[in-house]
Structure formats: C-alpha cells, structure tokens
C-alpha atoms as a PDB file:
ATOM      1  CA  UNK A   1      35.505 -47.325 -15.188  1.00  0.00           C
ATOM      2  CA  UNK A   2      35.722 -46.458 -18.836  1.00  0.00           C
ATOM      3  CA  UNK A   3      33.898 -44.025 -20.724  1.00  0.00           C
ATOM      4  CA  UNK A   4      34.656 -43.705 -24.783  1.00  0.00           C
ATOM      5  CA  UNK A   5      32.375 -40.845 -26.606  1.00  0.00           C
ATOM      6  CA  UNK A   6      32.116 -41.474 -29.896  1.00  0.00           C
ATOM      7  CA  UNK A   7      31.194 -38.906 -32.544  1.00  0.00           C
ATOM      8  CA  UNK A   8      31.571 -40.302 -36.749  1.00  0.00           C
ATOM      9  CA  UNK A   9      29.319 -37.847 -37.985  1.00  0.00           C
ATOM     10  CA  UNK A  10      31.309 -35.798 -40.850  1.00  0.00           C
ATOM     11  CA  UNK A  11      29.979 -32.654 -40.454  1.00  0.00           C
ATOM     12  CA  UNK A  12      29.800 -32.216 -35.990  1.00  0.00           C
ATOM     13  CA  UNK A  13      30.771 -29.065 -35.374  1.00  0.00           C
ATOM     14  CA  UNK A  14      30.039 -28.991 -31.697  1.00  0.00           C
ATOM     15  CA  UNK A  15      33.303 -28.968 -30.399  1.00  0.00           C
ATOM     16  CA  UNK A  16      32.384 -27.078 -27.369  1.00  0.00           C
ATOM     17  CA  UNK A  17      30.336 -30.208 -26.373  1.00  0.00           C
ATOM     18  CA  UNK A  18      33.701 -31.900 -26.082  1.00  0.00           C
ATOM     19  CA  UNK A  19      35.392 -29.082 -24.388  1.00  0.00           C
ATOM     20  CA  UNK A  20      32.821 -29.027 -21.434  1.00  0.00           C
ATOM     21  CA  UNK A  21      33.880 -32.665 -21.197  1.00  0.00           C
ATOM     22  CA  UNK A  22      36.980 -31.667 -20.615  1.00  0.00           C
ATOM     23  CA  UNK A  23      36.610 -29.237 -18.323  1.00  0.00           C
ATOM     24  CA  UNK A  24      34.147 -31.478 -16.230  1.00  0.00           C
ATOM     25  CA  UNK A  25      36.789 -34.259 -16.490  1.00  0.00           C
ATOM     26  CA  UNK A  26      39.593 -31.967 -15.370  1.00  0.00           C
ATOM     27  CA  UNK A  27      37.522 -31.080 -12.184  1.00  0.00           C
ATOM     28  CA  UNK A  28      36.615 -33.971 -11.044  1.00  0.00           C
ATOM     29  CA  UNK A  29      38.624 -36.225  -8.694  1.00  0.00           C
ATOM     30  CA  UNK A  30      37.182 -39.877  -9.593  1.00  0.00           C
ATOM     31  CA  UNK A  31      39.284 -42.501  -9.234  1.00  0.00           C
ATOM     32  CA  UNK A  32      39.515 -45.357 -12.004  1.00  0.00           C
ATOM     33  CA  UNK A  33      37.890 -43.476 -14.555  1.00  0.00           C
ATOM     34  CA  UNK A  34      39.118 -43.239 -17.958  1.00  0.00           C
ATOM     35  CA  UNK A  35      37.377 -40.846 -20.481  1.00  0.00           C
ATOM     36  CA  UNK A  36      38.364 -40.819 -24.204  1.00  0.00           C
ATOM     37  CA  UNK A  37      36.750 -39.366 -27.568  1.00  0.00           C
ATOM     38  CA  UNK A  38      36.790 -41.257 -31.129  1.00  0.00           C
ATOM     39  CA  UNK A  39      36.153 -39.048 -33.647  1.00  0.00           C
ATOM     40  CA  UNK A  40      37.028 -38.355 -37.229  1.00  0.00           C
ATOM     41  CA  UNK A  41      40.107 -36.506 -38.266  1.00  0.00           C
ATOM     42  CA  UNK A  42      41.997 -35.305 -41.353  1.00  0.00           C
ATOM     43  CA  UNK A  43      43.597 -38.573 -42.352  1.00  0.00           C
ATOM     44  CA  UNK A  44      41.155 -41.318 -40.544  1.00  0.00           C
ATOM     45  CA  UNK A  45      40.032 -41.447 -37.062  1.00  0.00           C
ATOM     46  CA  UNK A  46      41.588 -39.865 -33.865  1.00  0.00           C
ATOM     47  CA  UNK A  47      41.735 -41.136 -30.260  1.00  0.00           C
ATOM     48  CA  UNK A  48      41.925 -38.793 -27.647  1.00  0.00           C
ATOM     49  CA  UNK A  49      42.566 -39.959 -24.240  1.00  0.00           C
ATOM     50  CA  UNK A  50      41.382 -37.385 -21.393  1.00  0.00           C
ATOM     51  CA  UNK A  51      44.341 -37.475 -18.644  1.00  0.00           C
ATOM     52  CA  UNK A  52      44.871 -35.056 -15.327  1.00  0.00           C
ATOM     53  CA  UNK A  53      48.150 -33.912 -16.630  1.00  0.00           C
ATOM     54  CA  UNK A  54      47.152 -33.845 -20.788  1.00  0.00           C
ATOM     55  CA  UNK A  55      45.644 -35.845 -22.913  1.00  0.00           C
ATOM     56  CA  UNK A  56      47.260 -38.358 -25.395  1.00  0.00           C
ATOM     57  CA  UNK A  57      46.141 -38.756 -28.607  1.00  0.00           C
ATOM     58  CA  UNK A  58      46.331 -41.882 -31.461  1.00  0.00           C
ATOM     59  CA  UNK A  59      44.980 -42.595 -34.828  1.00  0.00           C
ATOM     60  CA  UNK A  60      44.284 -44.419 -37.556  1.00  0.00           C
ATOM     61  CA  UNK A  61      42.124 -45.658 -39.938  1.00  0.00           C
ATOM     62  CA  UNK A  62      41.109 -48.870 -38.221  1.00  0.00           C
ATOM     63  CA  UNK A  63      38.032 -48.301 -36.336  1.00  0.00           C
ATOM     64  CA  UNK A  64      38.677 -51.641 -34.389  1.00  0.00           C
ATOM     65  CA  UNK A  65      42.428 -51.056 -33.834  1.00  0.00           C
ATOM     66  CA  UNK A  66      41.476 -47.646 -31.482  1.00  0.00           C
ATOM     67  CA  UNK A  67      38.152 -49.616 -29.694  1.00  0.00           C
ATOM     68  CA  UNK A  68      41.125 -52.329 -28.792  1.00  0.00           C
ATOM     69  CA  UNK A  69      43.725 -49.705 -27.675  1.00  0.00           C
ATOM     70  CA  UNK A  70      40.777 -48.250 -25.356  1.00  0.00           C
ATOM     71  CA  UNK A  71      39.005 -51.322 -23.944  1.00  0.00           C
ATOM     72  CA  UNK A  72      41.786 -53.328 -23.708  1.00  0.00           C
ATOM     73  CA  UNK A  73      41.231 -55.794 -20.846  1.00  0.00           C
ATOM     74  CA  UNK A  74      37.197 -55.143 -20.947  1.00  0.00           C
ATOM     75  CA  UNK A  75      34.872 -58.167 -22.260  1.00  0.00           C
ATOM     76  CA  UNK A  76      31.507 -56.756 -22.115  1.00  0.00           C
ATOM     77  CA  UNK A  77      31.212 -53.112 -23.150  1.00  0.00           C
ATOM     78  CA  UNK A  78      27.740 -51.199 -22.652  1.00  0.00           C
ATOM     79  CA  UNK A  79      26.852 -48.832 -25.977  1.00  0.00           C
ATOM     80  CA  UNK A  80      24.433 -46.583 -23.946  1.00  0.00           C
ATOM     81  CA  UNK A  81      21.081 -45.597 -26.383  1.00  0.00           C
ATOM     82  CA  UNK A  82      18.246 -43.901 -25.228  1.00  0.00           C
ATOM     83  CA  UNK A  83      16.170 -47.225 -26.903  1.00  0.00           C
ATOM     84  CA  UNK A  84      18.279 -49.819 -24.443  1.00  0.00           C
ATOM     85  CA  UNK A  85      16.974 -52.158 -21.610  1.00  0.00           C
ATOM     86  CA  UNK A  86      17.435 -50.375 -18.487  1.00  0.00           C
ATOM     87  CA  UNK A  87      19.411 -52.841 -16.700  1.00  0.00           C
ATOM     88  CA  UNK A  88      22.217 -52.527 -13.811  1.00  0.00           C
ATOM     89  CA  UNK A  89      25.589 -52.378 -15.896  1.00  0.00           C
ATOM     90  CA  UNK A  90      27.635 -55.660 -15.645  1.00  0.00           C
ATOM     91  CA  UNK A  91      31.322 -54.168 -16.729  1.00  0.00           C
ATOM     92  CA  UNK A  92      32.406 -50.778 -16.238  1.00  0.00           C
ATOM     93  CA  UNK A  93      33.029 -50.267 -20.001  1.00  0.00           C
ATOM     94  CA  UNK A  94      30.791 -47.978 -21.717  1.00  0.00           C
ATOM     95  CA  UNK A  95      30.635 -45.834 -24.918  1.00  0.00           C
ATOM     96  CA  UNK A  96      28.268 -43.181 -25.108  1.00  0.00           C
ATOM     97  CA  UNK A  97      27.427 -40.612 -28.328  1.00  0.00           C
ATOM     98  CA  UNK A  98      28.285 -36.824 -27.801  1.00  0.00           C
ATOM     99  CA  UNK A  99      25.318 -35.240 -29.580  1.00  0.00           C
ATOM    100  CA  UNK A 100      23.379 -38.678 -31.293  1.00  0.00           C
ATOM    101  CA  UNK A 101      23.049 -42.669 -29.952  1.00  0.00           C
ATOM    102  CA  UNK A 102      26.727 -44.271 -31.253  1.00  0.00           C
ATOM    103  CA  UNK A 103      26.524 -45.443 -34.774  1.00  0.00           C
ATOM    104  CA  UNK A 104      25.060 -49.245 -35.416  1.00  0.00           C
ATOM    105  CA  UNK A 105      28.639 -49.417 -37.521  1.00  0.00           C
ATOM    106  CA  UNK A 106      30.256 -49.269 -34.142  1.00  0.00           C
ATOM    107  CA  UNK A 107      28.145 -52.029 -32.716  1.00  0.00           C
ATOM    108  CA  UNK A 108      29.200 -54.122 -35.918  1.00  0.00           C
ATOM    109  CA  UNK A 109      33.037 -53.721 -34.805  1.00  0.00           C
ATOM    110  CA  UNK A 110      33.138 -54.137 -31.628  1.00  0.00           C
ATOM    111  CA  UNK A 111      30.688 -57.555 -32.020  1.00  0.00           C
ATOM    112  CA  UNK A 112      33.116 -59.082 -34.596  1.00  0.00           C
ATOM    113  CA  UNK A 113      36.261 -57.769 -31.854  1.00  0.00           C
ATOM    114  CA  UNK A 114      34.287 -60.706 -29.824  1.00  0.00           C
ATOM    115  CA  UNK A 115      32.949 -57.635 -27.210  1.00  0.00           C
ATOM    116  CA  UNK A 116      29.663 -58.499 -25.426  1.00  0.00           C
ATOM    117  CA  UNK A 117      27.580 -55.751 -26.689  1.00  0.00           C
ATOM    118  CA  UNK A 118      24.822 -54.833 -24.298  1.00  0.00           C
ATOM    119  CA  UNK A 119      22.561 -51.568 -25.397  1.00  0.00           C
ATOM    120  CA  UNK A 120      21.825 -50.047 -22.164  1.00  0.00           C
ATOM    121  CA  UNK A 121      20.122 -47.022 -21.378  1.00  0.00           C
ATOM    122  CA  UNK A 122      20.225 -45.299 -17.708  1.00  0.00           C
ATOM    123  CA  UNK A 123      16.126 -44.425 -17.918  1.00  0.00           C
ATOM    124  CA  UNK A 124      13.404 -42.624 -20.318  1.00  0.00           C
ATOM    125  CA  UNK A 125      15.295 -39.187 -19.784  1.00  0.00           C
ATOM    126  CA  UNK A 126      17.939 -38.227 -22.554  1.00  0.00           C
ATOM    127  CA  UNK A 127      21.157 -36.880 -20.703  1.00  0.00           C
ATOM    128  CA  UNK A 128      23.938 -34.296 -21.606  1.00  0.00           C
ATOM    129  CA  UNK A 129      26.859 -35.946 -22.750  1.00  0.00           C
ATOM    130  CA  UNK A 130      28.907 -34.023 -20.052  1.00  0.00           C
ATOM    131  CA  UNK A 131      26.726 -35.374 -17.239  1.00  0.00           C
ATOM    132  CA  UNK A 132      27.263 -39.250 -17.832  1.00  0.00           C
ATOM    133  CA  UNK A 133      30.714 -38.819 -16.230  1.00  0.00           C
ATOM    134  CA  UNK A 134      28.947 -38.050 -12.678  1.00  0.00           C
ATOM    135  CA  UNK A 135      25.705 -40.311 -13.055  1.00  0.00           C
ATOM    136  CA  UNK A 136      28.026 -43.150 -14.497  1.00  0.00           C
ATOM    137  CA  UNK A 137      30.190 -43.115 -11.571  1.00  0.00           C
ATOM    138  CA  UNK A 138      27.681 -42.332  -9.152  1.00  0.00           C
ATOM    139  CA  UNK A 139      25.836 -45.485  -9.904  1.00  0.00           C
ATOM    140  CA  UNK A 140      28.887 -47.797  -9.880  1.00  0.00           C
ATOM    141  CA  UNK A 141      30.186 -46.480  -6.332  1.00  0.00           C
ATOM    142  CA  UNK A 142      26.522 -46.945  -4.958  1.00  0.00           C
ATOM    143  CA  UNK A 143      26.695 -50.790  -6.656  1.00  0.00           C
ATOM    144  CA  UNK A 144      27.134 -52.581  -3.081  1.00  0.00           C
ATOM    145  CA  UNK A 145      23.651 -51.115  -2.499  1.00  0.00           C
ATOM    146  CA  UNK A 146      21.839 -52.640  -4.864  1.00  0.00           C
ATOM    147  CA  UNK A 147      23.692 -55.927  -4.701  1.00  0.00           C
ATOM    148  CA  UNK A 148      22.613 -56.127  -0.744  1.00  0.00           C
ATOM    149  CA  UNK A 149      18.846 -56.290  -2.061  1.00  0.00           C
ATOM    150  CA  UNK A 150      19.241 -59.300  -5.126  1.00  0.00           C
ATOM    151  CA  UNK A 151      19.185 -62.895  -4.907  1.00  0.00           C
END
C-alpha cells in the first residue's frame, strides 16, 4: 500500500502535523506500506520518502516527475476528499492532504500521467492526517471480508 501526503500550500507551517506522521510511521510494523510527503521547498518541490531506517528525499520542479518516482507501478491512484464517493478502494495507491483536500492541480497531473483518478472518501467524518495510516491499512487487510459478501 501507498500513501503520498501532499501539502502545496506556500505558507503551511504545520510541520508538527508531519512529524506525528513520522513518529506514527516509525511505530508501526505494517508490512507493504509506503508513506511519502510532496511538499514545496526552497528551489521547487521535495519528496520525502518515510523509511524504518531514514527517510530519502528527491526533488525537483516537475510535479509529475516525483508523482512517477512514487507511484511507479500503480494505475489507478485514489486522491482521498472529504466530497468523494465512498466506495471500496480498487488499488492500494492513495494520496491524501495533510491539513486541506489535495489540490485540483494535482488531479490535473496525475490525469494527463494517464493515472485513473478516483476521488474517494472513507465516510462523512473528516480524519487526522496521522490516522489514515491505521484506517487505510486496516481496511485493506480486512478486504477478503467484504469480497466474501459481493457478487
């Protein structure tokens, strides 16, 4: 699974919303989860890949180029909004906002990348950023259950 939180806006200054990612991503003991952040840095944007042993960063100035270098084998990617379809994911690629819904410019990129862009939203209540991680891969390891009960 592959989570990408994505924060353009110029002026965040809630870095300690990142931080408790993190943390929470340094505690955890998931298997096949990948967590990144794309947000904006000095010279362009910056790609920050959460590992167990450090993280690895990239940039550029090519918004596409670091969506590629992230969800490179994934076809359909999920942008999660609160205003989505509530529907049972279909990939385990999703991008998520840190404090705000991802920007529509994002949606624009990764539709001309030829990603399926589904907006999908996990229910009417707004979530923490940090607790994604846990609900994300709660639902995915309980998929078998839901796929016993459809036609």
């Amino acid at each position: 699974m592959r989570l990408l939180y994505v924060e353009l806006a110029p002026g965040f200054t809630r870095s300690d919303i990142l931080d408790r990612i993190r943390m929470l991503y340094g505690k955890l003991s998931y298997e096949n989860l990948e967590v990144g952040f794309l947000t904006r840095g000095g010279n362009g944007l910056v790609l920050e890949k959460l590992g167990r042993e450090g993280s690895t960063v990239s940039s550029s100035r090519s918004l596409g180029e670091l969506v590629k270098e992230f969800f490179h084998d994934c076809k359909t990617i999920h942008v999660l909004r609160e205003d989505g379809a509530v529907s049972k994911p279909v990939e385990d690629c999703f991008i998520s906002g840190v404090h705000t819904d991802p920007p529509e410019e994002l949606e624009q990129v990764l539709t001309t990348l030829s990603y399926t862009v589904l907006k999908t939203s996990l229910g009417p209540t707004p979530y923490l950023a940090s607790s994604l991680i846990p609900i994300l891969y709660r639902l995915k390891s309980l998929e078998h259950i839901f796929n016993m009960f459809t036609v």
